[in-house]
C-alpha atoms as a PDB file:
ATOM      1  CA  UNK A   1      88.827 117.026  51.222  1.00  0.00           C
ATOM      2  CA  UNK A   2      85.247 117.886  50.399  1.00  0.00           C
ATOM      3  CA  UNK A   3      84.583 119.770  47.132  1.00  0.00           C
ATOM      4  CA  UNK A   4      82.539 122.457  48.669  1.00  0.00           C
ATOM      5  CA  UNK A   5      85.791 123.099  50.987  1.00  0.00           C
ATOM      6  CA  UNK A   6      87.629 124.002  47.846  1.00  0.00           C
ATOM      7  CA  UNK A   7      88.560 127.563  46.891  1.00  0.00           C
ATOM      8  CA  UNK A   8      85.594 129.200  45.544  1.00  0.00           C
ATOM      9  CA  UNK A   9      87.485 129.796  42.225  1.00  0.00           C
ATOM     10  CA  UNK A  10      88.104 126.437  41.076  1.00  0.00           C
ATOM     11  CA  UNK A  11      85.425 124.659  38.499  1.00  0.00           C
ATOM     12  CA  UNK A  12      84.370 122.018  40.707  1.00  0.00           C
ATOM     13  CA  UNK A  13      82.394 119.963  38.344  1.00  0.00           C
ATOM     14  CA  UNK A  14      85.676 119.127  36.059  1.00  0.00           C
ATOM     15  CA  UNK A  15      87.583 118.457  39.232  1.00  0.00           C
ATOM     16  CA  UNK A  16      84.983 115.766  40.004  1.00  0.00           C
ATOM     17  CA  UNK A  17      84.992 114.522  36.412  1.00  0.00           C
ATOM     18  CA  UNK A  18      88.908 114.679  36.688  1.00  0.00           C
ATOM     19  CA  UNK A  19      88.613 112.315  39.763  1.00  0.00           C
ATOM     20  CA  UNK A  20      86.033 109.818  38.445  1.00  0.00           C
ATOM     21  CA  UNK A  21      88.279 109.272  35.498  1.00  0.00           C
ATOM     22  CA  UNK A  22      91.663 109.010  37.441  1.00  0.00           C
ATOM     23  CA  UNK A  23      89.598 106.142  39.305  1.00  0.00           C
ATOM     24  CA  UNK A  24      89.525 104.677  36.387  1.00  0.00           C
ATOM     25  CA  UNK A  25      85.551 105.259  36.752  1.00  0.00           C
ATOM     26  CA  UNK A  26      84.800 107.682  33.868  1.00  0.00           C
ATOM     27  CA  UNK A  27      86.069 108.295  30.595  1.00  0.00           C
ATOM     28  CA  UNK A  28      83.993 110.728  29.353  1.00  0.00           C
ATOM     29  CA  UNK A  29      85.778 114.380  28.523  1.00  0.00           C
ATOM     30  CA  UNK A  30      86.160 116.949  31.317  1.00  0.00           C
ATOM     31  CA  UNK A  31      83.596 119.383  29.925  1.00  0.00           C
ATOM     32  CA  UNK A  32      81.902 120.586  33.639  1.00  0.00           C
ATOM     33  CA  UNK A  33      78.178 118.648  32.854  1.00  0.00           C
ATOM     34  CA  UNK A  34      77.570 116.313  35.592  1.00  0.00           C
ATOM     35  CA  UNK A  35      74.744 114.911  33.965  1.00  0.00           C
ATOM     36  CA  UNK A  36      74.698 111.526  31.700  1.00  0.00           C
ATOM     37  CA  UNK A  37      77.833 109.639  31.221  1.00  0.00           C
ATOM     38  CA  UNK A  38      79.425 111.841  34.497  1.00  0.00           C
ATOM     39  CA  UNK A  39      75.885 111.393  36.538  1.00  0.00           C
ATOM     40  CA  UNK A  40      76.180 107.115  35.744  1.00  0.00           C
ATOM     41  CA  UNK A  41      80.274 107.567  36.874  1.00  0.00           C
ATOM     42  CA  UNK A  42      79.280 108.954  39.880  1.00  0.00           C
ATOM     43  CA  UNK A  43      76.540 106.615  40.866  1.00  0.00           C
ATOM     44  CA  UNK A  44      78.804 103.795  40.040  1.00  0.00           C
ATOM     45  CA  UNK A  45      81.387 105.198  42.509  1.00  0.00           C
ATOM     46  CA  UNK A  46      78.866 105.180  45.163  1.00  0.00           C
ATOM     47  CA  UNK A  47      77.871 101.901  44.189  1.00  0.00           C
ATOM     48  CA  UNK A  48      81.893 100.460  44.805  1.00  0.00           C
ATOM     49  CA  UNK A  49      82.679 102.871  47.625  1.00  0.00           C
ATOM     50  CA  UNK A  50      79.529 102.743  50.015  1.00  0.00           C
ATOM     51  CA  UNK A  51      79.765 106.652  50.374  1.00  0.00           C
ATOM     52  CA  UNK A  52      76.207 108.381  51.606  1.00  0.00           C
ATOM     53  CA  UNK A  53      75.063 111.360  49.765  1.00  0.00           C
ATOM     54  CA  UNK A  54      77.080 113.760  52.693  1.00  0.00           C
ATOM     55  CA  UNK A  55      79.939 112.469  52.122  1.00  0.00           C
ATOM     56  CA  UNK A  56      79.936 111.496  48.372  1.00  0.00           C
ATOM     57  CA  UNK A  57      81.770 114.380  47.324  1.00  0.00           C
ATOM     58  CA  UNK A  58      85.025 114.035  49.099  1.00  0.00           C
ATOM     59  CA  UNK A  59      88.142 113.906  47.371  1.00  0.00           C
ATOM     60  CA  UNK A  60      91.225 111.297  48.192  1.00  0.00           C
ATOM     61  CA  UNK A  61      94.361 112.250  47.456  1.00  0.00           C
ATOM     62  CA  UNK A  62      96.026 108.400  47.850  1.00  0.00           C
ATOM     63  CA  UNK A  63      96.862 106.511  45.472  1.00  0.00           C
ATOM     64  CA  UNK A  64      97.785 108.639  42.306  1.00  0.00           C
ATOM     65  CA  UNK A  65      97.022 106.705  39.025  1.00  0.00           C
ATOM     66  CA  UNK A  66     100.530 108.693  37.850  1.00  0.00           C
ATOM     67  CA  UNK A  67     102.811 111.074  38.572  1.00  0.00           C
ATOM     68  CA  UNK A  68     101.829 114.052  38.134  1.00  0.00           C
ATOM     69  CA  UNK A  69     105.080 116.265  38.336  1.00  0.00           C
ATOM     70  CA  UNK A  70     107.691 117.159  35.666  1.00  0.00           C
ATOM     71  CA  UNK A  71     111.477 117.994  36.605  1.00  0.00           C
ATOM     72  CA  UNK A  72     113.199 121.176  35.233  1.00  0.00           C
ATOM     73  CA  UNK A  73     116.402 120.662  34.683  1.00  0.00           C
ATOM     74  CA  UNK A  74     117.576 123.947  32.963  1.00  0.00           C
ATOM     75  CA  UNK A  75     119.587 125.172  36.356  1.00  0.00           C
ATOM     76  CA  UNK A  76     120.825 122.021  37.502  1.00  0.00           C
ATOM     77  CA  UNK A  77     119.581 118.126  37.860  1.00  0.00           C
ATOM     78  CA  UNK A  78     116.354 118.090  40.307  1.00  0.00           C
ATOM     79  CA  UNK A  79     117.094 115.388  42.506  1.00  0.00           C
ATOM     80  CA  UNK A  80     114.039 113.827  44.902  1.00  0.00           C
ATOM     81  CA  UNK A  81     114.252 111.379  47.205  1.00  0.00           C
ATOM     82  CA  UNK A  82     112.247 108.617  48.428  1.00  0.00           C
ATOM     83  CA  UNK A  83     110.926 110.670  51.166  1.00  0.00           C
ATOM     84  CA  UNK A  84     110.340 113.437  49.027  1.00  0.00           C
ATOM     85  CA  UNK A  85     108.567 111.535  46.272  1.00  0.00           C
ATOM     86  CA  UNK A  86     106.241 109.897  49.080  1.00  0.00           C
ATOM     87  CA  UNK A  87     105.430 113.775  50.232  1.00  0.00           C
ATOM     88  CA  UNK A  88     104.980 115.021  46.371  1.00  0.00           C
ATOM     89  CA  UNK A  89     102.901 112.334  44.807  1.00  0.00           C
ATOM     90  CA  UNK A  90      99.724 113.242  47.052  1.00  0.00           C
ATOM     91  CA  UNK A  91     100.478 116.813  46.945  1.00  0.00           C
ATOM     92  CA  UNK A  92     100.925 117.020  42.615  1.00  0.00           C
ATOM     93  CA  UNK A  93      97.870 114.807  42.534  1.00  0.00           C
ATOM     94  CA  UNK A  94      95.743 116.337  44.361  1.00  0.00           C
ATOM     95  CA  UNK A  95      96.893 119.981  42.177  1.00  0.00           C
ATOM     96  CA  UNK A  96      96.062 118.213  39.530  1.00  0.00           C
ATOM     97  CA  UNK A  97      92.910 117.281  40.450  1.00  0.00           C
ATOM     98  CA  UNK A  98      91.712 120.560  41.271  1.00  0.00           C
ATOM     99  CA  UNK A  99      93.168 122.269  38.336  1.00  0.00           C
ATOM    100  CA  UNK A 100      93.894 120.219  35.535  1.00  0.00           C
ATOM    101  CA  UNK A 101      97.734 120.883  35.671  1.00  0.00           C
ATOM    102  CA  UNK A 102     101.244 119.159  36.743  1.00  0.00           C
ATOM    103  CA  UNK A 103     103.518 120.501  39.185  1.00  0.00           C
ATOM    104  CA  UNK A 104     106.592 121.811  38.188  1.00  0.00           C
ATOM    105  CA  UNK A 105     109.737 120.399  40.278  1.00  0.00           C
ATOM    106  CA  UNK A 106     112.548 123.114  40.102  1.00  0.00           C
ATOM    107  CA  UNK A 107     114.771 121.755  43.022  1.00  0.00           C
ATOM    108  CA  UNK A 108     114.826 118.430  45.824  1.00  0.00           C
ATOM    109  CA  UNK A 109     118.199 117.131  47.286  1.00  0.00           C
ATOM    110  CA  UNK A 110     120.742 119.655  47.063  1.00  0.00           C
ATOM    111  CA  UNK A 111     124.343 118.969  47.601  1.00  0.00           C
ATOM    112  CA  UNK A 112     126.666 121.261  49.566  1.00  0.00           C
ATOM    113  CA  UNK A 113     128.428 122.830  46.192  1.00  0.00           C
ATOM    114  CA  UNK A 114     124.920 123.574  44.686  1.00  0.00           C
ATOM    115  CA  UNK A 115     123.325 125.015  48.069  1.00  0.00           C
ATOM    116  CA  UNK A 116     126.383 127.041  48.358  1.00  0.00           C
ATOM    117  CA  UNK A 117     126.152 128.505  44.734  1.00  0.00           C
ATOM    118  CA  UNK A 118     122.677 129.408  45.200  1.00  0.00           C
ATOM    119  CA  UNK A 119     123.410 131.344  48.680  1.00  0.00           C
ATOM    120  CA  UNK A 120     126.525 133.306  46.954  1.00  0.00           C
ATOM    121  CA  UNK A 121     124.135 134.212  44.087  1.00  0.00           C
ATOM    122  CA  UNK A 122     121.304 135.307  47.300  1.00  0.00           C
ATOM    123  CA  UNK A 123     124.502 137.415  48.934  1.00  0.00           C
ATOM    124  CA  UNK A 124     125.333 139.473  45.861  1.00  0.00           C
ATOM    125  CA  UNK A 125     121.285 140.692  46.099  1.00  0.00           C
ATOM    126  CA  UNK A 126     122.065 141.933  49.710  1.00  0.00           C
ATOM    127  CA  UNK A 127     122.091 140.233  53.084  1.00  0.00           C
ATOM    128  CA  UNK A 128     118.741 140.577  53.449  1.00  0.00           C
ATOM    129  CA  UNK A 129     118.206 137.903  51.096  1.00  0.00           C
ATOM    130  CA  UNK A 130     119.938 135.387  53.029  1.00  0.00           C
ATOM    131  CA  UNK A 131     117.935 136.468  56.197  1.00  0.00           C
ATOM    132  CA  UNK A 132     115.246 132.929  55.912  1.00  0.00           C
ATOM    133  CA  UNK A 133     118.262 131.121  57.320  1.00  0.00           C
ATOM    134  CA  UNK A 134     119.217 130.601  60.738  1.00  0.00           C
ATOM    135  CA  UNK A 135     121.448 133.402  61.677  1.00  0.00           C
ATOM    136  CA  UNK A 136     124.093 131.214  63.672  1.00  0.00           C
ATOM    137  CA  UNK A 137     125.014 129.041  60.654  1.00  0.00           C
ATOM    138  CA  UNK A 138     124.498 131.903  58.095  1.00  0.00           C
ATOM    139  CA  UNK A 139     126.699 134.163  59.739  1.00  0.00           C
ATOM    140  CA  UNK A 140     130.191 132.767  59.140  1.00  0.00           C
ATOM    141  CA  UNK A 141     129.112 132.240  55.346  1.00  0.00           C
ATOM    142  CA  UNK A 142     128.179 136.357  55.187  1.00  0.00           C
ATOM    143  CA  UNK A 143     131.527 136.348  56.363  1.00  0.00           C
ATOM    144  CA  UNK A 144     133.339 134.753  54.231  1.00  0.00           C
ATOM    145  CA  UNK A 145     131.218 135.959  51.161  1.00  0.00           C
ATOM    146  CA  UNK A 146     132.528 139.858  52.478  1.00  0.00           C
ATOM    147  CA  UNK A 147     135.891 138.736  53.019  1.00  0.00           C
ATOM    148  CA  UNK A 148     136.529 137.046  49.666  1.00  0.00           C
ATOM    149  CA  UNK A 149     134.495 140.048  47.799  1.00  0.00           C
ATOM    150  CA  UNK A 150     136.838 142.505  49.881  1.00  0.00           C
ATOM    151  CA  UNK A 151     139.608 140.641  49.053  1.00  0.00           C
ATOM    152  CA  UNK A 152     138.535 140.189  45.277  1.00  0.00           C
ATOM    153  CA  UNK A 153     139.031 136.225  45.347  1.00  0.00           C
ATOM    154  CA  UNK A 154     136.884 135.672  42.297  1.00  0.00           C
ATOM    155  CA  UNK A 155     133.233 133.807  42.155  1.00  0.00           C
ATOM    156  CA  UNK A 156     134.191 130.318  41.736  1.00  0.00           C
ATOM    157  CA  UNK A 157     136.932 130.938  45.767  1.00  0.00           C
ATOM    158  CA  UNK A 158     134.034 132.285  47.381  1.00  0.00           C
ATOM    159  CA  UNK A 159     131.471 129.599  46.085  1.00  0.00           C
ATOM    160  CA  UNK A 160     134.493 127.065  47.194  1.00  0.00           C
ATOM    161  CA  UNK A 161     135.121 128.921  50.848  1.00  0.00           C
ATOM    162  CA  UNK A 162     130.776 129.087  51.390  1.00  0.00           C
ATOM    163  CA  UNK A 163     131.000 125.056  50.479  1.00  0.00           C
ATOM    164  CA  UNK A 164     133.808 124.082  52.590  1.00  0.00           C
ATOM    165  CA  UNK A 165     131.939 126.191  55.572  1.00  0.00           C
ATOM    166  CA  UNK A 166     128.301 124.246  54.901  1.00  0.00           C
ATOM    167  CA  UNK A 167     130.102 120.765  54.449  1.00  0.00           C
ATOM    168  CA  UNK A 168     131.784 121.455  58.072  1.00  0.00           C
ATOM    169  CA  UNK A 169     128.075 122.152  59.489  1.00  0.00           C
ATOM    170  CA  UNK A 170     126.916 118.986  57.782  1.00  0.00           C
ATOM    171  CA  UNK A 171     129.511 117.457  59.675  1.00  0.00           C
ATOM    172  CA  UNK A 172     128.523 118.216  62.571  1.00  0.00           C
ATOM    173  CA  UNK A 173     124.830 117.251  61.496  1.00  0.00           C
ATOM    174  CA  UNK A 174     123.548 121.292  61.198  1.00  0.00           C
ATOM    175  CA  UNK A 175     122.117 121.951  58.193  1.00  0.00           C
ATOM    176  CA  UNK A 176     121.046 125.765  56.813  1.00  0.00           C
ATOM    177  CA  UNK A 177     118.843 124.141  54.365  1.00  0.00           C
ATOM    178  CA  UNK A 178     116.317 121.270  54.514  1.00  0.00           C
ATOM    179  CA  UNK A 179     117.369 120.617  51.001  1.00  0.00           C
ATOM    180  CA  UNK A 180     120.560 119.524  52.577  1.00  0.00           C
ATOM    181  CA  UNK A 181     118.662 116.601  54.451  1.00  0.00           C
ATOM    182  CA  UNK A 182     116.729 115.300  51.239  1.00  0.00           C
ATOM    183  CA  UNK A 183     113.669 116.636  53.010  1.00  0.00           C
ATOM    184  CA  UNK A 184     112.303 119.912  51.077  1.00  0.00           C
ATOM    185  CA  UNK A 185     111.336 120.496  47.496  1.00  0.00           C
ATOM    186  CA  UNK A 186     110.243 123.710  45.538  1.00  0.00           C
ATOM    187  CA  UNK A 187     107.882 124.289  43.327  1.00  0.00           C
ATOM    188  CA  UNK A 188     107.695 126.897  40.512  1.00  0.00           C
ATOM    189  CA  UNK A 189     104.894 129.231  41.166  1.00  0.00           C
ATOM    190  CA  UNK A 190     105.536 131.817  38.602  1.00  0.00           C
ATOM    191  CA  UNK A 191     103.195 130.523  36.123  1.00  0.00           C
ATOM    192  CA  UNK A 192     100.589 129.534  38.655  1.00  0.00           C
ATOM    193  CA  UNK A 193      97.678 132.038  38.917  1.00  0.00           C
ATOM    194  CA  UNK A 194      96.348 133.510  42.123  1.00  0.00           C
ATOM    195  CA  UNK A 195      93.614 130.377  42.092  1.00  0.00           C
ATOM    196  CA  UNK A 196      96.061 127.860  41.608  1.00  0.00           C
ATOM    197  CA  UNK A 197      98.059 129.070  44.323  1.00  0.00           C
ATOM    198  CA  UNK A 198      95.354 129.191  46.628  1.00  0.00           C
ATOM    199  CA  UNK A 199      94.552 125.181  45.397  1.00  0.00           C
ATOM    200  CA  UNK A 200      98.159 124.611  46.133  1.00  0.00           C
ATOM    201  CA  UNK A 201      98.332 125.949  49.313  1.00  0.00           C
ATOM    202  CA  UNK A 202      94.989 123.966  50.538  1.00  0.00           C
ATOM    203  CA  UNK A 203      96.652 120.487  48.889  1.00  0.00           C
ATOM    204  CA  UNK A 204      99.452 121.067  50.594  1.00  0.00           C
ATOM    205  CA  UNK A 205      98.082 121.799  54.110  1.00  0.00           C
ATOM    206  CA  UNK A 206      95.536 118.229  53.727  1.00  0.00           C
ATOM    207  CA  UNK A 207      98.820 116.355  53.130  1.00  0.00           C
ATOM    208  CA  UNK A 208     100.878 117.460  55.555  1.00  0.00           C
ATOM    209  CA  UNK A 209      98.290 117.926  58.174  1.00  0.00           C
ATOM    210  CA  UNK A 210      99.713 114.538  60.001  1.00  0.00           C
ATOM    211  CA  UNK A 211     103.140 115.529  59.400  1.00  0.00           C
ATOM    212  CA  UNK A 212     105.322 118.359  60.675  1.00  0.00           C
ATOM    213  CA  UNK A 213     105.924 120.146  57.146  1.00  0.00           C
ATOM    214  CA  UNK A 214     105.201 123.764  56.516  1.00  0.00           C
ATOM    215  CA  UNK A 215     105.111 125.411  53.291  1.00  0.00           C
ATOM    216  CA  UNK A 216     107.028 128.828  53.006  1.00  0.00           C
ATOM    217  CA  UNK A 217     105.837 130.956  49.914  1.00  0.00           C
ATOM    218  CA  UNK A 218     107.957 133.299  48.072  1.00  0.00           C
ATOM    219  CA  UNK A 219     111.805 133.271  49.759  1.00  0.00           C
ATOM    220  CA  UNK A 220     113.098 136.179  48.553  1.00  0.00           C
ATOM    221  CA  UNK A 221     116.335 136.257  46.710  1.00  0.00           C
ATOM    222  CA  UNK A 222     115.493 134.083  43.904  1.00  0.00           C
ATOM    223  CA  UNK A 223     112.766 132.759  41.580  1.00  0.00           C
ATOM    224  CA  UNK A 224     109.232 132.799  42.495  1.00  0.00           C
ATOM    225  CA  UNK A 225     108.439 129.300  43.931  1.00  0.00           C
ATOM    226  CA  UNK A 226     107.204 128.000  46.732  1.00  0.00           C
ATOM    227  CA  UNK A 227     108.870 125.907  49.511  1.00  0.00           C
ATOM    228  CA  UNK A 228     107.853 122.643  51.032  1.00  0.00           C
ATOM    229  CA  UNK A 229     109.472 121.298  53.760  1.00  0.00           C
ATOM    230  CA  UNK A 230     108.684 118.312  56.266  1.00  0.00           C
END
């Protein structure tokens, strides 16, 4: 990705001093003055890379020097996978890049007790909350969400009845949720500003542009965050 592609709103002159010094190139401070120490960094990167003037400015997002992601754990353990680490290294590196920041992870692998929790807790906000999933395997859990509420069952016999109903669809390899497969992640947003979402959203799209992910912004029924799943 080529700096002048980059929102208009980000300070590109720290995100190139951020870069240089992640490539273990610079280690100056990131104070936006490309001159001196950050104009010798960059000449010595075009020196060990071979790049041309035109194409100097283009940021990689391979090989992260670190990850640049925390877990919070305050609602549950965040559990990522392989294939969901491989997906969010790039992605959280290349956010940090561009603004200085780490991701926040606030959920990966979900098991069928946890996604179920989360969907009763979606339910008691009104259907219309549950209305991102696919209606075929949603339906029977609206179901038994009414009839256990009707029937005044208690929390933890409806959690246990919407469980037993997405384990069964497991079974038969359906899943409601991509967090079900070990394939999705989210990532709080709440704290981001409208810039940093915009830099999120433009990561995002460069690393999964050979893949088929998609990234789904606010789902409604729960904390802001946004949604990646490939």
């Amino acid at each position: 990705m080529k700096l002048k592609q980059l929102p208009g709103c980000l300070d590109r002159p720290r995100t190139w001093q951020r870069y240089l010094k992640s490539r273990g190139i610079y280690s100056g401070s990131i104070d936006g003055k490309l001159e001196g120490a950050t104009a010798a960094a960059t000449q010595n990167y075009q020196k060990k890379t071979g790049k041309r003037d035109d194409d100097l400015f283009c940021l990689s997002f391979e090989r992260p020097d670190k990850d640049h992601y925390t877990e919070d754990n305050t609602q549950g353990p965040v559990y990522l996978t392989g294939p969901i680490r491989d997906v969010l290294r790039p992605i959280a590196y290349g956010y940090y890049l561009l603004t200085g920041k780490d991701l926040v992870m606030t959920s990966g692998l979900r098991k069928p007790e946890t996604q179920a929790r989360l969907m009763y807790e979606k339910a008691k906000r009104g259907s219309s909350a549950l209305g991102i999933y696919n209606w075929t395997l949603r339906k029977p859990i609206e179901d038994a969400y009414e009839e256990k509420t009707k029937a005044s069952a208690g929390e933890q016999a409806t959690i246990d009845a919407i469980t037993a109903i997405i384990q069964a669809q497991m079974n038969r390899h359906d899943y409601i949720s991509k967090h079900l497969t070990g394939r999705a992640f989210d990532v709080r947003n709440r704290t981001m500003n409208r810039c940093e979402k915009e830099v999120f959203e433009a990561v995002v799209k460069v690393v999964l542009g050979s893949t088929h992910g998609h990234l789904i912004g606010n789902e409604p029924g729960g904390p802001p965050h946004f949604h990646v799943q490939f």
